[in-house]
C-alpha atoms as a PDB file:
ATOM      1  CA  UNK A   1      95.091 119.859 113.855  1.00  0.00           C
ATOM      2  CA  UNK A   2      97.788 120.496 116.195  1.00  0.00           C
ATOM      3  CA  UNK A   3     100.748 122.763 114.788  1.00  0.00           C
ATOM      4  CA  UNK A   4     103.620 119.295 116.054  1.00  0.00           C
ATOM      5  CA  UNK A   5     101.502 117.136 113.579  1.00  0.00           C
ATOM      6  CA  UNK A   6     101.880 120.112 110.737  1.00  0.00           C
ATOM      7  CA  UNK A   7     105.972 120.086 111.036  1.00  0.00           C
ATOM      8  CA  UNK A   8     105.515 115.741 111.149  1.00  0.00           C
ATOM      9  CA  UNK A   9     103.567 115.831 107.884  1.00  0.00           C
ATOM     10  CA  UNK A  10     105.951 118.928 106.560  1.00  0.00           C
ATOM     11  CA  UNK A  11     109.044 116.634 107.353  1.00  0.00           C
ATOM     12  CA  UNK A  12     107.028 113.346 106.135  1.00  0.00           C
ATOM     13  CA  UNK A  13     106.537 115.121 102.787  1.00  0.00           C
ATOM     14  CA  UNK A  14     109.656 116.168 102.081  1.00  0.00           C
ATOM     15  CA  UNK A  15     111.609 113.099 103.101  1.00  0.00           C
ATOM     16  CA  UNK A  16     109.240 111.210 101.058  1.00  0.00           C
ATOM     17  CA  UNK A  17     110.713 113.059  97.663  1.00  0.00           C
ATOM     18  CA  UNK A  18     114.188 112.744  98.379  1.00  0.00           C
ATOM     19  CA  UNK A  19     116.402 109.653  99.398  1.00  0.00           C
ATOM     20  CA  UNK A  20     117.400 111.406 102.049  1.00  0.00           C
ATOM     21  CA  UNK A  21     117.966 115.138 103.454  1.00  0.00           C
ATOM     22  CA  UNK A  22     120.470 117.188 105.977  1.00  0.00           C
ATOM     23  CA  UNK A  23     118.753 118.565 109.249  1.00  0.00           C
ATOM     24  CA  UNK A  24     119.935 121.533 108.630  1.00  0.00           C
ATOM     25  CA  UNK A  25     117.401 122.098 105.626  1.00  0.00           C
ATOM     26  CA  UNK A  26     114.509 121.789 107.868  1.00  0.00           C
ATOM     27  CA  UNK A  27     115.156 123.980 110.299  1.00  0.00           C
ATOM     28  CA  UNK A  28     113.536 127.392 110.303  1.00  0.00           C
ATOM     29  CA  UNK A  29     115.058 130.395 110.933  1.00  0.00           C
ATOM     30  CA  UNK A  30     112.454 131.236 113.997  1.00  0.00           C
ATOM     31  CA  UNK A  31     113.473 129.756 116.823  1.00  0.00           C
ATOM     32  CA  UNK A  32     110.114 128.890 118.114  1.00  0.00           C
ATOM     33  CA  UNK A  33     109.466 126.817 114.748  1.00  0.00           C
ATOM     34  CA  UNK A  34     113.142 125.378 115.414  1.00  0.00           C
ATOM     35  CA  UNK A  35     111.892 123.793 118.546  1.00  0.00           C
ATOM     36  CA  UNK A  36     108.836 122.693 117.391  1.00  0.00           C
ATOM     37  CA  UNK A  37     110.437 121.434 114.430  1.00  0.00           C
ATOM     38  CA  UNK A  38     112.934 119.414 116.564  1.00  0.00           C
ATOM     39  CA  UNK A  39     110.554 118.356 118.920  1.00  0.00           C
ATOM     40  CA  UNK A  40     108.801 116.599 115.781  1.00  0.00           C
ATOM     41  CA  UNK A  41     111.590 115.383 113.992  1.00  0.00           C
ATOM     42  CA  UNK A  42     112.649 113.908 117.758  1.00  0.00           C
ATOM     43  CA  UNK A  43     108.661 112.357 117.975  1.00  0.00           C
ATOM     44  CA  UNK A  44     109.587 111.056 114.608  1.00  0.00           C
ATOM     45  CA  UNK A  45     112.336 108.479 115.184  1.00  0.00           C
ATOM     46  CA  UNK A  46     111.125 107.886 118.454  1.00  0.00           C
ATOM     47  CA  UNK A  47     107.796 106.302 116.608  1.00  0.00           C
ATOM     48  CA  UNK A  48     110.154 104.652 114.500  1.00  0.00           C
ATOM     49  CA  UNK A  49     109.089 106.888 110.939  1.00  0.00           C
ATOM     50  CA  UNK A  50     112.497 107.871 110.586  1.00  0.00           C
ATOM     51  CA  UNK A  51     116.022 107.343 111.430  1.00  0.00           C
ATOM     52  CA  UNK A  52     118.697 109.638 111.745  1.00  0.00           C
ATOM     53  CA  UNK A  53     121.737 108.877 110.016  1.00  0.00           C
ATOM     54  CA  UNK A  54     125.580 110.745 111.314  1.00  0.00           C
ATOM     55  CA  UNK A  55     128.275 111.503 108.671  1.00  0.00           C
ATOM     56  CA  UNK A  56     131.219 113.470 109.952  1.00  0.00           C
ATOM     57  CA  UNK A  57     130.228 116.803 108.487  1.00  0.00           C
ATOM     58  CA  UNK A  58     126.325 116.769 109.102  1.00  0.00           C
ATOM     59  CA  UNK A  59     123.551 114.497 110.561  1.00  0.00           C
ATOM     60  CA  UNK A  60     121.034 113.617 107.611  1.00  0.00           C
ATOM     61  CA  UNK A  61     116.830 111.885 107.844  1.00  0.00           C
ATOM     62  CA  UNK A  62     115.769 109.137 106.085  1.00  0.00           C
ATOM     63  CA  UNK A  63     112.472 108.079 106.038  1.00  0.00           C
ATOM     64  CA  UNK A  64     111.994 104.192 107.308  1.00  0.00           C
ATOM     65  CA  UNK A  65     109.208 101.528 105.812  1.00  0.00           C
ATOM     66  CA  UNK A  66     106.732 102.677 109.066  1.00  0.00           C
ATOM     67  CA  UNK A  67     107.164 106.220 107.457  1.00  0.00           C
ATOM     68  CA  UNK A  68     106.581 105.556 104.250  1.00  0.00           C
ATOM     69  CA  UNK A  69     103.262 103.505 105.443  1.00  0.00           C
ATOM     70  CA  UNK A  70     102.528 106.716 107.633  1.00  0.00           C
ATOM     71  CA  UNK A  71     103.141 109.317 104.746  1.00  0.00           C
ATOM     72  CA  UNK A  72     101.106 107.072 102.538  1.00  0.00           C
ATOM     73  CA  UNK A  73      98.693 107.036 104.690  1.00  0.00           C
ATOM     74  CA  UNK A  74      98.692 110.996 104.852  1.00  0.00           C
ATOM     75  CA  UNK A  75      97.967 111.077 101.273  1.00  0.00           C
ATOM     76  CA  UNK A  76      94.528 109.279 101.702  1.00  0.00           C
ATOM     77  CA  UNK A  77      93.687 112.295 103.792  1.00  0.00           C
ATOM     78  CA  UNK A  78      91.856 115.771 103.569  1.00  0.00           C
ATOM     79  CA  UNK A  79      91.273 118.206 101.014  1.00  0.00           C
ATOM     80  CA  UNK A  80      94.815 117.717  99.616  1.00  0.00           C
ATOM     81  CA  UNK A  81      94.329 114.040  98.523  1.00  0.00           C
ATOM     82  CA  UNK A  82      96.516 112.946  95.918  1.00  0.00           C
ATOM     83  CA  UNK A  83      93.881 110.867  94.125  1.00  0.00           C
ATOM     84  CA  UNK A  84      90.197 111.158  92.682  1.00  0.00           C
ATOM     85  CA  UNK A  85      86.912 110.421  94.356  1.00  0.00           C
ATOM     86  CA  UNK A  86      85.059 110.242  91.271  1.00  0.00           C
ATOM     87  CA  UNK A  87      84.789 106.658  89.457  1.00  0.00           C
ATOM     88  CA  UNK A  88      86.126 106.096  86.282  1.00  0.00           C
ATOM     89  CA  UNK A  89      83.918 103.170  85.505  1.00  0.00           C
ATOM     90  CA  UNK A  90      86.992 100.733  86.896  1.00  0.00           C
ATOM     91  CA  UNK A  91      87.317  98.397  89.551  1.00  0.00           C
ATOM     92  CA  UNK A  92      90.626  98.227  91.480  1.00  0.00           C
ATOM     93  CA  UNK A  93      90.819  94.720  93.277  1.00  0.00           C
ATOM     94  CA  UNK A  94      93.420  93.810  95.483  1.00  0.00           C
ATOM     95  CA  UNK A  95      94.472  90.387  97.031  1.00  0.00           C
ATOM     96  CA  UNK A  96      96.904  90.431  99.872  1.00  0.00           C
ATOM     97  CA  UNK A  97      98.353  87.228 101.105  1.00  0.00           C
ATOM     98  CA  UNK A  98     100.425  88.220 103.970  1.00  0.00           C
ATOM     99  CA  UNK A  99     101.474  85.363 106.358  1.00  0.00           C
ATOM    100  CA  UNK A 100     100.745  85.470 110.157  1.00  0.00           C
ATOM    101  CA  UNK A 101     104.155  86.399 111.228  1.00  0.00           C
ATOM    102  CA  UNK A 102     104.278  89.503 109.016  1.00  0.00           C
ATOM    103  CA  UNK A 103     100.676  90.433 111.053  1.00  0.00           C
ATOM    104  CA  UNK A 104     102.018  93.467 111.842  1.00  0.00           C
ATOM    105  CA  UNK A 105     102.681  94.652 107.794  1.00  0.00           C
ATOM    106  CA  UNK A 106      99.259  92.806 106.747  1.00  0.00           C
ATOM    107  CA  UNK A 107      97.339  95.254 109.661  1.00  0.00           C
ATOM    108  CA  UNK A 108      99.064  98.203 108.257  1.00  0.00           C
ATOM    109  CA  UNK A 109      97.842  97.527 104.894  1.00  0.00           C
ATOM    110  CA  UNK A 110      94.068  96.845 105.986  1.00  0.00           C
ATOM    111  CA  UNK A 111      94.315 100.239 107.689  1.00  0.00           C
ATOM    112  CA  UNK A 112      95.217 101.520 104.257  1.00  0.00           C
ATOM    113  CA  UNK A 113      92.855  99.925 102.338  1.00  0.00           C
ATOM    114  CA  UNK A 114      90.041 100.940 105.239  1.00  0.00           C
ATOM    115  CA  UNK A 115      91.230 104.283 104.718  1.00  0.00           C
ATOM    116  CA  UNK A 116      91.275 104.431 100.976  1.00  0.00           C
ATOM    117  CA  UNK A 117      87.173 103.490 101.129  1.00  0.00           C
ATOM    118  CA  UNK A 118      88.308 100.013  99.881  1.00  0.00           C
ATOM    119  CA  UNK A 119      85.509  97.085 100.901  1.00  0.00           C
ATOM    120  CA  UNK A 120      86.274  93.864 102.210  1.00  0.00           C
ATOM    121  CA  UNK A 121      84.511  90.798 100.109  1.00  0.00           C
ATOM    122  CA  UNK A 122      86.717  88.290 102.069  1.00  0.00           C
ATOM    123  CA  UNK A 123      89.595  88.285 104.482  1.00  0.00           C
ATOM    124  CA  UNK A 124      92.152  89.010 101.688  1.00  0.00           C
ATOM    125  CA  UNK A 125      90.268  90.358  98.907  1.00  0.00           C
ATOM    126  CA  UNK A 126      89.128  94.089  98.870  1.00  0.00           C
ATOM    127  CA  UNK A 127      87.540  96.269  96.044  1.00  0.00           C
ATOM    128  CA  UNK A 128      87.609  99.982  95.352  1.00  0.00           C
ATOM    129  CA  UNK A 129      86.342 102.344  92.374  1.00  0.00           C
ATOM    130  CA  UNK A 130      88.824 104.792  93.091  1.00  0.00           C
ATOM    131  CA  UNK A 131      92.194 105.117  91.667  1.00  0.00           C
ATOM    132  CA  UNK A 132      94.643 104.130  93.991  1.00  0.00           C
ATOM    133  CA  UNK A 133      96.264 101.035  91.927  1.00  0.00           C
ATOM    134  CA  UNK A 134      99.579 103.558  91.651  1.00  0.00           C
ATOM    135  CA  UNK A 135      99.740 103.956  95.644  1.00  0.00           C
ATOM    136  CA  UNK A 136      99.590 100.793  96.069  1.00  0.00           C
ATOM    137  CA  UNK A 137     101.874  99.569  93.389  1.00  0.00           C
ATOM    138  CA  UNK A 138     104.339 101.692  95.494  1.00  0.00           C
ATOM    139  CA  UNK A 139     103.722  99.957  98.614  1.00  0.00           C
ATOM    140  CA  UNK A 140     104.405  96.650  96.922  1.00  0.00           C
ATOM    141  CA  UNK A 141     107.636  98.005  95.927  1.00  0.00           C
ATOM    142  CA  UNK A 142     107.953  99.472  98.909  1.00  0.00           C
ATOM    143  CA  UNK A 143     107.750  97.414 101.436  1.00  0.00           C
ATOM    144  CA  UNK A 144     108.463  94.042  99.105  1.00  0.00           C
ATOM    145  CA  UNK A 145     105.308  92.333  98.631  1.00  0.00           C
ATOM    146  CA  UNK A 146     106.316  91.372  94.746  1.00  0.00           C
ATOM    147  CA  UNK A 147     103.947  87.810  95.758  1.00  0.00           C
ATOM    148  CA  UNK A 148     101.871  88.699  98.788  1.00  0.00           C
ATOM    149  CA  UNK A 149      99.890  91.784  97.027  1.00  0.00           C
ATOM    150  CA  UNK A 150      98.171  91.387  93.571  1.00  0.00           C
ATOM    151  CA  UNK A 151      96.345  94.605  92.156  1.00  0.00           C
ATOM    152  CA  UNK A 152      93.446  94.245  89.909  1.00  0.00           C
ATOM    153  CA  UNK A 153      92.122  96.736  87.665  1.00  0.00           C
ATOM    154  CA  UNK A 154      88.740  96.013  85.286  1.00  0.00           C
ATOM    155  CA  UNK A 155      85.841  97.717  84.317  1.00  0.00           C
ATOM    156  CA  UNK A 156      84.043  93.670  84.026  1.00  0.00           C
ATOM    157  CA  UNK A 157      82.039  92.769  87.133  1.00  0.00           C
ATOM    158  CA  UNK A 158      79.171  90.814  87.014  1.00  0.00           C
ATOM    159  CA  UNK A 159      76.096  92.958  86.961  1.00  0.00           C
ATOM    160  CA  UNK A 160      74.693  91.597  90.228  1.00  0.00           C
ATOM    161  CA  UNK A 161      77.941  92.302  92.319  1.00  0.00           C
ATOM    162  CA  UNK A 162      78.648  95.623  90.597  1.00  0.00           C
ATOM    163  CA  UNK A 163      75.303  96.623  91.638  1.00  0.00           C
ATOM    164  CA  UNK A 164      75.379  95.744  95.042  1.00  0.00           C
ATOM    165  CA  UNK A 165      79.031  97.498  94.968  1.00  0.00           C
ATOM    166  CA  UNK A 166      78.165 100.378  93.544  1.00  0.00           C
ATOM    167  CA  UNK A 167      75.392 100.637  95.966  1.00  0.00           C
ATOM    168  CA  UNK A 168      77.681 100.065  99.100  1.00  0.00           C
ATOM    169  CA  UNK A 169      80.054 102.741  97.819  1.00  0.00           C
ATOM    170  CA  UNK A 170      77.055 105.214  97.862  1.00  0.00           C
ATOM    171  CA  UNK A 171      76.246 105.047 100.637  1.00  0.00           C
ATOM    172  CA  UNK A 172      79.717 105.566 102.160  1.00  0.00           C
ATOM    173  CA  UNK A 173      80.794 108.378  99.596  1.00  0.00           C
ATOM    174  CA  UNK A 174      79.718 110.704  97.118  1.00  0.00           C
ATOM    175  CA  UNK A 175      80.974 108.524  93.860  1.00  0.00           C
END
Protein backbone atom coordinates (compact mmCIF):
# COMPACT_ATOMS: atom_id res chain seq x y z
CA UNK A 1 0.00 0.00 0.00
CA UNK A 2 1.24 3.20 -1.16
CA UNK A 3 2.40 5.71 1.71
CA UNK A 4 -0.54 8.81 -0.21
CA UNK A 5 -3.28 6.13 0.57
CA UNK A 6 -1.77 5.77 4.40
CA UNK A 7 -2.12 9.81 5.07
CA UNK A 8 -5.96 9.39 3.04
CA UNK A 9 -7.00 6.67 5.49
CA UNK A 10 -4.99 8.65 8.51
CA UNK A 11 -7.08 11.84 7.56
CA UNK A 12 -10.34 9.57 6.77
CA UNK A 13 -10.04 8.25 10.35
CA UNK A 14 -9.72 11.09 12.13
CA UNK A 15 -12.30 13.23 10.39
CA UNK A 16 -14.58 10.42 10.84
CA UNK A 17 -14.45 10.98 14.94
CA UNK A 18 -14.82 14.53 14.97
CA UNK A 19 -17.45 16.92 13.29
CA UNK A 20 -14.89 18.56 11.93
CA UNK A 21 -10.99 19.47 12.40
CA UNK A 22 -8.37 22.54 11.62
CA UNK A 23 -5.61 21.71 8.94
CA UNK A 24 -3.30 22.70 11.00
CA UNK A 25 -3.73 19.49 13.29
CA UNK A 26 -2.79 17.26 10.53
CA UNK A 27 0.12 18.51 9.47
CA UNK A 28 3.39 16.95 10.53
CA UNK A 29 6.21 18.58 11.59
CA UNK A 30 8.50 16.84 8.66
CA UNK A 31 8.20 18.55 5.79
CA UNK A 32 8.30 15.62 3.52
CA UNK A 33 5.12 14.14 5.45
CA UNK A 34 3.69 17.86 5.11
CA UNK A 35 3.66 17.45 1.41
CA UNK A 36 2.52 14.20 1.25
CA UNK A 37 0.00 14.99 3.69
CA UNK A 38 -1.23 17.94 1.54
CA UNK A 39 -0.97 16.24 -1.52
CA UNK A 40 -3.66 13.75 0.09
CA UNK A 41 -5.79 15.99 1.79
CA UNK A 42 -5.71 17.97 -1.89
CA UNK A 43 -6.60 14.16 -3.65
CA UNK A 44 -9.25 14.20 -1.03
CA UNK A 45 -11.65 17.00 -1.99
CA UNK A 46 -10.72 16.66 -5.39
CA UNK A 47 -12.55 12.97 -5.20
CA UNK A 48 -15.16 14.71 -3.51
CA UNK A 49 -14.47 12.78 0.31
CA UNK A 50 -14.09 15.99 1.82
CA UNK A 51 -14.60 19.61 1.67
CA UNK A 52 -12.68 22.28 2.98
CA UNK A 53 -14.41 24.78 4.87
CA UNK A 54 -12.60 28.83 5.40
CA UNK A 55 -13.28 30.77 8.66
CA UNK A 56 -11.29 33.94 9.04
CA UNK A 57 -8.76 32.61 11.50
CA UNK A 58 -8.12 29.00 10.05
CA UNK A 59 -9.28 26.68 7.18
CA UNK A 60 -11.01 23.50 8.82
CA UNK A 61 -12.03 19.49 6.91
CA UNK A 62 -15.12 18.01 7.06
CA UNK A 63 -15.75 14.81 5.89
CA UNK A 64 -18.70 14.66 3.03
CA UNK A 65 -21.43 11.58 2.58
CA UNK A 66 -18.79 10.02 -0.36
CA UNK A 67 -16.28 10.03 2.65
CA UNK A 68 -18.12 8.65 5.05
CA UNK A 69 -19.14 5.74 2.37
CA UNK A 70 -15.26 5.59 1.63
CA UNK A 71 -14.14 5.46 5.40
CA UNK A 72 -16.85 2.92 5.93
CA UNK A 73 -15.75 1.14 3.47
CA UNK A 74 -12.09 1.18 4.99
CA UNK A 75 -13.40 -0.43 8.00
CA UNK A 76 -14.48 -3.65 6.08
CA UNK A 77 -10.80 -3.92 5.32
CA UNK A 78 -7.54 -5.75 6.56
CA UNK A 79 -6.31 -6.96 9.69
CA UNK A 80 -7.71 -3.89 11.53
CA UNK A 81 -11.44 -4.64 10.83
CA UNK A 82 -13.73 -3.19 13.15
CA UNK A 83 -16.06 -6.20 13.24
CA UNK A 84 -15.98 -10.13 13.79
CA UNK A 85 -15.61 -12.88 11.25
CA UNK A 86 -16.83 -15.45 13.46
CA UNK A 87 -20.79 -16.18 13.48
CA UNK A 88 -22.74 -15.70 16.33
CA UNK A 89 -25.47 -18.03 15.27
CA UNK A 90 -27.44 -14.71 13.73
CA UNK A 91 -28.52 -13.72 10.50
CA UNK A 92 -28.24 -10.03 9.49
CA UNK A 93 -30.71 -9.40 6.48
CA UNK A 94 -30.92 -6.32 4.76
CA UNK A 95 -33.51 -4.91 2.21
CA UNK A 96 -32.58 -1.84 0.29
CA UNK A 97 -35.14 -0.13 -1.81
CA UNK A 98 -33.30 2.61 -3.43
CA UNK A 99 -35.03 4.22 -6.48
CA UNK A 100 -33.31 4.48 -9.94
CA UNK A 101 -32.40 8.05 -9.70
CA UNK A 102 -30.50 7.62 -6.43
CA UNK A 103 -28.43 4.65 -8.65
CA UNK A 104 -25.51 6.15 -7.76
CA UNK A 105 -26.15 5.77 -3.55
CA UNK A 106 -27.88 2.19 -4.20
CA UNK A 107 -24.27 1.08 -6.17
CA UNK A 108 -22.35 2.39 -3.30
CA UNK A 109 -24.20 0.35 -0.91
CA UNK A 110 -23.97 -3.02 -3.02
CA UNK A 111 -20.22 -2.34 -3.03
CA UNK A 112 -20.55 -2.34 0.73
CA UNK A 113 -22.53 -5.12 1.19
CA UNK A 114 -20.12 -7.10 -1.57
CA UNK A 115 -17.43 -6.08 0.57
CA UNK A 116 -18.82 -6.98 3.92
CA UNK A 117 -19.17 -10.91 2.45
CA UNK A 118 -22.95 -10.14 2.34
CA UNK A 119 -24.89 -12.59 -0.43
CA UNK A 120 -27.36 -11.52 -2.76
CA UNK A 121 -30.81 -13.76 -2.61
CA UNK A 122 -32.52 -11.14 -4.88
CA UNK A 123 -31.86 -7.74 -6.34
CA UNK A 124 -32.61 -5.97 -2.99
CA UNK A 125 -32.32 -8.50 -0.42
CA UNK A 126 -28.83 -9.61 0.92
CA UNK A 127 -27.83 -11.86 3.95
CA UNK A 128 -24.75 -11.96 6.14
CA UNK A 129 -23.68 -13.94 9.46
CA UNK A 130 -21.44 -11.36 10.43
CA UNK A 131 -22.09 -8.46 12.59
CA UNK A 132 -22.30 -5.50 10.70
CA UNK A 133 -26.13 -4.46 11.58
CA UNK A 134 -24.31 -1.32 13.65
CA UNK A 135 -22.34 -0.15 10.35
CA UNK A 136 -25.02 -0.19 8.61
CA UNK A 137 -27.47 1.33 10.97
CA UNK A 138 -24.95 4.25 10.58
CA UNK A 139 -25.19 4.45 6.97
CA UNK A 140 -28.95 4.67 7.22
CA UNK A 141 -28.48 7.55 9.41
CA UNK A 142 -25.97 8.61 7.48
CA UNK A 143 -26.78 9.06 4.35
CA UNK A 144 -30.87 9.15 5.14
CA UNK A 145 -32.27 5.98 4.11
CA UNK A 146 -34.83 5.96 7.35
CA UNK A 147 -37.39 3.92 4.42
CA UNK A 148 -35.13 2.69 1.65
CA UNK A 149 -32.83 0.33 4.04
CA UNK A 150 -34.41 -2.21 6.51
CA UNK A 151 -31.87 -4.34 8.69
CA UNK A 152 -32.80 -7.71 9.84
CA UNK A 153 -31.31 -9.56 12.56
CA UNK A 154 -32.57 -13.43 13.56
CA UNK A 155 -31.10 -16.48 14.46
CA UNK A 156 -34.70 -18.30 12.60
CA UNK A 157 -34.03 -19.45 9.03
CA UNK A 158 -35.55 -22.26 7.65
CA UNK A 159 -33.29 -25.24 7.90
CA UNK A 160 -33.04 -25.77 4.13
CA UNK A 161 -31.90 -22.10 3.34
CA UNK A 162 -29.67 -21.85 6.42
CA UNK A 163 -27.98 -24.82 5.15
CA UNK A 164 -27.40 -23.88 1.82
CA UNK A 165 -26.23 -20.36 3.46
CA UNK A 166 -24.10 -21.56 5.72
CA UNK A 167 -22.58 -23.62 3.07
CA UNK A 168 -22.08 -20.61 0.60
CA UNK A 169 -20.43 -18.64 3.40
CA UNK A 170 -17.84 -21.53 3.72
CA UNK A 171 -16.78 -21.61 1.02
CA UNK A 172 -16.06 -17.86 0.70
CA UNK A 173 -14.67 -17.47 4.39
CA UNK A 174 -13.45 -19.13 7.29
CA UNK A 175 -16.89 -18.75 9.52
Amino acid sequence: MSRKNDYSKKILKILGEKPAIPVSSVKEKNPKENYALTRSIKNLIESGCIEMLRSDNQNYLKLTKKGKSKLNSLKLEGEDALVSTSWDGYWRIIILDIPEERKSEREALRYLLKKANFICIKNTVWISPYPYENLFTNIKKDLGLETELMIIVTDKLDPETNSAFLNCISKTSSL
